[in-house]
Protein backbone atom coordinates (compact mmCIF):
# COMPACT_ATOMS: atom_id res chain seq x y z
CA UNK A 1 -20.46 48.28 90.30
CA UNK A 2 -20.46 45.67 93.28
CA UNK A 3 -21.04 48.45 95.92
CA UNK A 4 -23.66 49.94 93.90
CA UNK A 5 -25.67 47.68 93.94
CA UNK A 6 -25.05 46.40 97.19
CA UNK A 7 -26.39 49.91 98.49
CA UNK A 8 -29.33 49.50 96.65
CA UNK A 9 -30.27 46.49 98.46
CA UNK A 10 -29.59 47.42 101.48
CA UNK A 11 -31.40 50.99 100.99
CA UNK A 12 -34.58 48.49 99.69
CA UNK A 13 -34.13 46.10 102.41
CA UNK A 14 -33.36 43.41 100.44
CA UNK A 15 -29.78 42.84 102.29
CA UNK A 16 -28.32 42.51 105.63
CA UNK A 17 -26.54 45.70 106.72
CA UNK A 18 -23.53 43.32 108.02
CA UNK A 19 -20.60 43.53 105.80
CA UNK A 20 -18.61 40.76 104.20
CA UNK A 21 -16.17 40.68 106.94
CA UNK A 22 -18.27 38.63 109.18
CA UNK A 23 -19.20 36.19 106.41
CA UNK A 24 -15.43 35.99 105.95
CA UNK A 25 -14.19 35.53 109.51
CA UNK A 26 -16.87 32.34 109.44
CA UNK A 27 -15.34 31.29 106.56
CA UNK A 28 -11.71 31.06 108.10
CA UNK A 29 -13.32 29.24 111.24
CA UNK A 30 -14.68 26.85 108.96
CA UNK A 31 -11.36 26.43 107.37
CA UNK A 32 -9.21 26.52 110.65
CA UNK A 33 -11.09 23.33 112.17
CA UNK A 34 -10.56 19.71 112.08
CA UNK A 35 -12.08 18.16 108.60
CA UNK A 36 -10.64 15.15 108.75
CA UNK A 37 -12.40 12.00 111.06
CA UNK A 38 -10.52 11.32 114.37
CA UNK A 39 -9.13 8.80 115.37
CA UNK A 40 -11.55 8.04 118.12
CA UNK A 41 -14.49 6.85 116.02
CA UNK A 42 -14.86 3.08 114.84
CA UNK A 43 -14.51 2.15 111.14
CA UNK A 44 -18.00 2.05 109.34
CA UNK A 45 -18.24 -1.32 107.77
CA UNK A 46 -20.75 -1.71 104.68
CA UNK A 47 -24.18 -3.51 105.17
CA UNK A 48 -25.14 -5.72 102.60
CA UNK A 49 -29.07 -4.85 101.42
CA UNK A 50 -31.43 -6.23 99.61
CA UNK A 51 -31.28 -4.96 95.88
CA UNK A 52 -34.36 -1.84 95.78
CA UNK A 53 -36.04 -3.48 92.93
CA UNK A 54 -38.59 -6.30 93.01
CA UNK A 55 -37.66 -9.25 90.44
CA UNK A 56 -39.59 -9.39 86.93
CA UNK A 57 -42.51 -11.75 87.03
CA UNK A 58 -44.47 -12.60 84.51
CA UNK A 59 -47.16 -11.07 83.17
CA UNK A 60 -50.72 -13.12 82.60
CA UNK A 61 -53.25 -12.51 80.57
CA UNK A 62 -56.65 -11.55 82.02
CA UNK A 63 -58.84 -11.08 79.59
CA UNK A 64 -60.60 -14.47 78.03
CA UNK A 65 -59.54 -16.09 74.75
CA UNK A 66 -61.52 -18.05 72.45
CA UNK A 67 -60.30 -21.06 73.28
CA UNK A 68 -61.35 -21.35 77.06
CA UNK A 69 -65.04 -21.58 75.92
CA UNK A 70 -66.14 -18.16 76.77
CA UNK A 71 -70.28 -17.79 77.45
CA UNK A 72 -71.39 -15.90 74.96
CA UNK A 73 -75.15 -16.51 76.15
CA UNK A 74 -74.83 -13.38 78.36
CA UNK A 75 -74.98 -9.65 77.22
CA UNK A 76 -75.28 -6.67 79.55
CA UNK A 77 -77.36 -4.11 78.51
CA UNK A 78 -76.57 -0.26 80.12
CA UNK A 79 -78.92 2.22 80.28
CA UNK A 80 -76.96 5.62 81.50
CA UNK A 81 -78.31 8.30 83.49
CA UNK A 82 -74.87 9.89 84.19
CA UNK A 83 -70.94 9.63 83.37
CA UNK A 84 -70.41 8.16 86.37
CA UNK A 85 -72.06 4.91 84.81
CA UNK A 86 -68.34 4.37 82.75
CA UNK A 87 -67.60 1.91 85.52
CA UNK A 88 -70.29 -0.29 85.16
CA UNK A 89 -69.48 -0.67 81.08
CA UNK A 90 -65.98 -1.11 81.89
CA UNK A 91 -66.04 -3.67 83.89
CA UNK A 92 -68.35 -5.61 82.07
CA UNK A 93 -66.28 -5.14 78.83
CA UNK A 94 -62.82 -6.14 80.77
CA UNK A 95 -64.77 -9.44 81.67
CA UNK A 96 -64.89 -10.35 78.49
CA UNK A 97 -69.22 -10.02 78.25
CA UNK A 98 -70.50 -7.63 75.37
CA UNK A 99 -72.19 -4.70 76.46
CA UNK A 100 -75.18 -2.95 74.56
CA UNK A 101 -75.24 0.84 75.66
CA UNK A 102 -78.46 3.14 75.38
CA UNK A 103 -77.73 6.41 75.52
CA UNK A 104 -80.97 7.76 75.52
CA UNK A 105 -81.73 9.13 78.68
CA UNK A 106 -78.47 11.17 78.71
CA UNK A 107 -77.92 15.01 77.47
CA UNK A 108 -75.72 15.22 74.48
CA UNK A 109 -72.63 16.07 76.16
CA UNK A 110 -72.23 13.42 78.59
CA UNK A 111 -73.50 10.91 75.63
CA UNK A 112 -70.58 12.37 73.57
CA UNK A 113 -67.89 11.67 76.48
CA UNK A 114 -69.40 8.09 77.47
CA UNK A 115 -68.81 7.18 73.66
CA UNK A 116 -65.59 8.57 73.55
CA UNK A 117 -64.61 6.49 76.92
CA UNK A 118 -66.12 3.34 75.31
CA UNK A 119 -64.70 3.57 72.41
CA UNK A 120 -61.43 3.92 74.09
CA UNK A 121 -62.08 1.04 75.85
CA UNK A 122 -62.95 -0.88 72.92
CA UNK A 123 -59.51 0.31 71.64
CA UNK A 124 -57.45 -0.72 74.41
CA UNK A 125 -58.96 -3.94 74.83
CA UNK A 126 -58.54 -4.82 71.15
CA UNK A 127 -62.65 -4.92 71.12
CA UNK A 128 -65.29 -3.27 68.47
CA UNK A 129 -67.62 -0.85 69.19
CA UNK A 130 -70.59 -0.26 66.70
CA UNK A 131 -73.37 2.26 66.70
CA UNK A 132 -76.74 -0.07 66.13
CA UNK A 133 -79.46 3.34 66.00
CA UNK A 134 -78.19 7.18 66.41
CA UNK A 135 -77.98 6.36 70.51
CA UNK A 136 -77.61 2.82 70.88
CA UNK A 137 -74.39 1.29 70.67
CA UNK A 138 -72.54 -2.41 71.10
CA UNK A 139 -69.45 -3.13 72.11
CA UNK A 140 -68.00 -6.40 71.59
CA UNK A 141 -64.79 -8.16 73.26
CA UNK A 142 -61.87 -9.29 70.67
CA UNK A 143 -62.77 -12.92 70.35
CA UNK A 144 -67.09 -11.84 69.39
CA UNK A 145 -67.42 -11.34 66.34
CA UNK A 146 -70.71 -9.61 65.08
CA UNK A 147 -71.83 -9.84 61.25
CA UNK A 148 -74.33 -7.53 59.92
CA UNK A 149 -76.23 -7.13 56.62
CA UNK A 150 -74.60 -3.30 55.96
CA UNK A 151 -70.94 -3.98 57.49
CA UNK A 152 -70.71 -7.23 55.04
CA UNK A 153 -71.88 -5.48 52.12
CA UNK A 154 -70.01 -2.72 52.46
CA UNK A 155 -66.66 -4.72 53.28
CA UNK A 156 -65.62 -2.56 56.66
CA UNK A 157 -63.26 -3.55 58.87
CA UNK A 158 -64.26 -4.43 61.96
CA UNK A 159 -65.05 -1.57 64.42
CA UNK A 160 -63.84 1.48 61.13
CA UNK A 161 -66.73 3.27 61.07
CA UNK A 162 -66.90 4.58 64.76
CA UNK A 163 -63.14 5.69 65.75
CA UNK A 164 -63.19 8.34 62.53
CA UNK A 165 -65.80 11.17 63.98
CA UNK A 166 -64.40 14.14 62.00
């Protein structure tokens, strides 16, 4: 069966036409010479290295608590042309400011993604986000808390209304 098939590849081109002789005889000059080391080469003496890991250090908390007086005075207000806006939102949200979003002067599709990021964001950064009218929405940091006349009513939980979309 061996030889069969080893015709076959050679008549496709797919082997050498040398034979298994030469890939023996390299095999038993391989095995005729010298594996072990010589005598004539110095003993290799272990260097001691610095371990490949850094060491743990700890981890601090960047975004503000309640307790270190945060100014609430301040809210930035985004009005999005484009997705490429996201940054802008972030990085106001990270710092701990809320940020009031009007999505008004984008299509629908890149309105739909820019709410999905934020909300994400609010998610990940323990925050809230809340729709105020059908393309304005807030987002407010973990340690603002925002009361409203239909929210207290109703009982919600903070931020429950916008994370279920189905």
């Amino acid at each position: 069966m061996a030889g069969t098939l080893r015709k076959t590849m050679l008549y496709l081109g797919l082997a050498d036409d040398r034979g298994e002789a030469e890939e023996q005889e390299y095999m038993d000059d391989y095995d005729d010479a010298d594996g072990g080391v010589g005598e004539d080469f110095a003993p290799v003496t272990p260097i001691g290295r610095a371990p490949a890991y850094s060491p743990v250090r700890e981890v601090r908390e960047t975004r503000p608590a309640p307790s270190q007086g945060v100014d609430l005075r301040r809210i930035v207000t985004v009005h999005p042309r484009s997705y490429n806006d996201a940054l802008v939102i972030g990085d106001a949200f990270r710092a701990g400011t809320p940020v009031i979003i009007n999505l008004s002067d984008m299509d629908d599709a890149d309105a739909k993604r820019l709410v999905d990021f934020s909300a994400g964001l609010t998610f990940g950064l323990h925050g809230a986000i809340e729709r105020v009218t059908n393309k304005v929405f807030l987002l407010s940091p973990e340690h603002v808390e925002v009361t409203g006349e239909e929210r207290a009513a109703a009982g919600q939980p903070r931020g429950a209304g916008i994370y279920n979309q189905s």
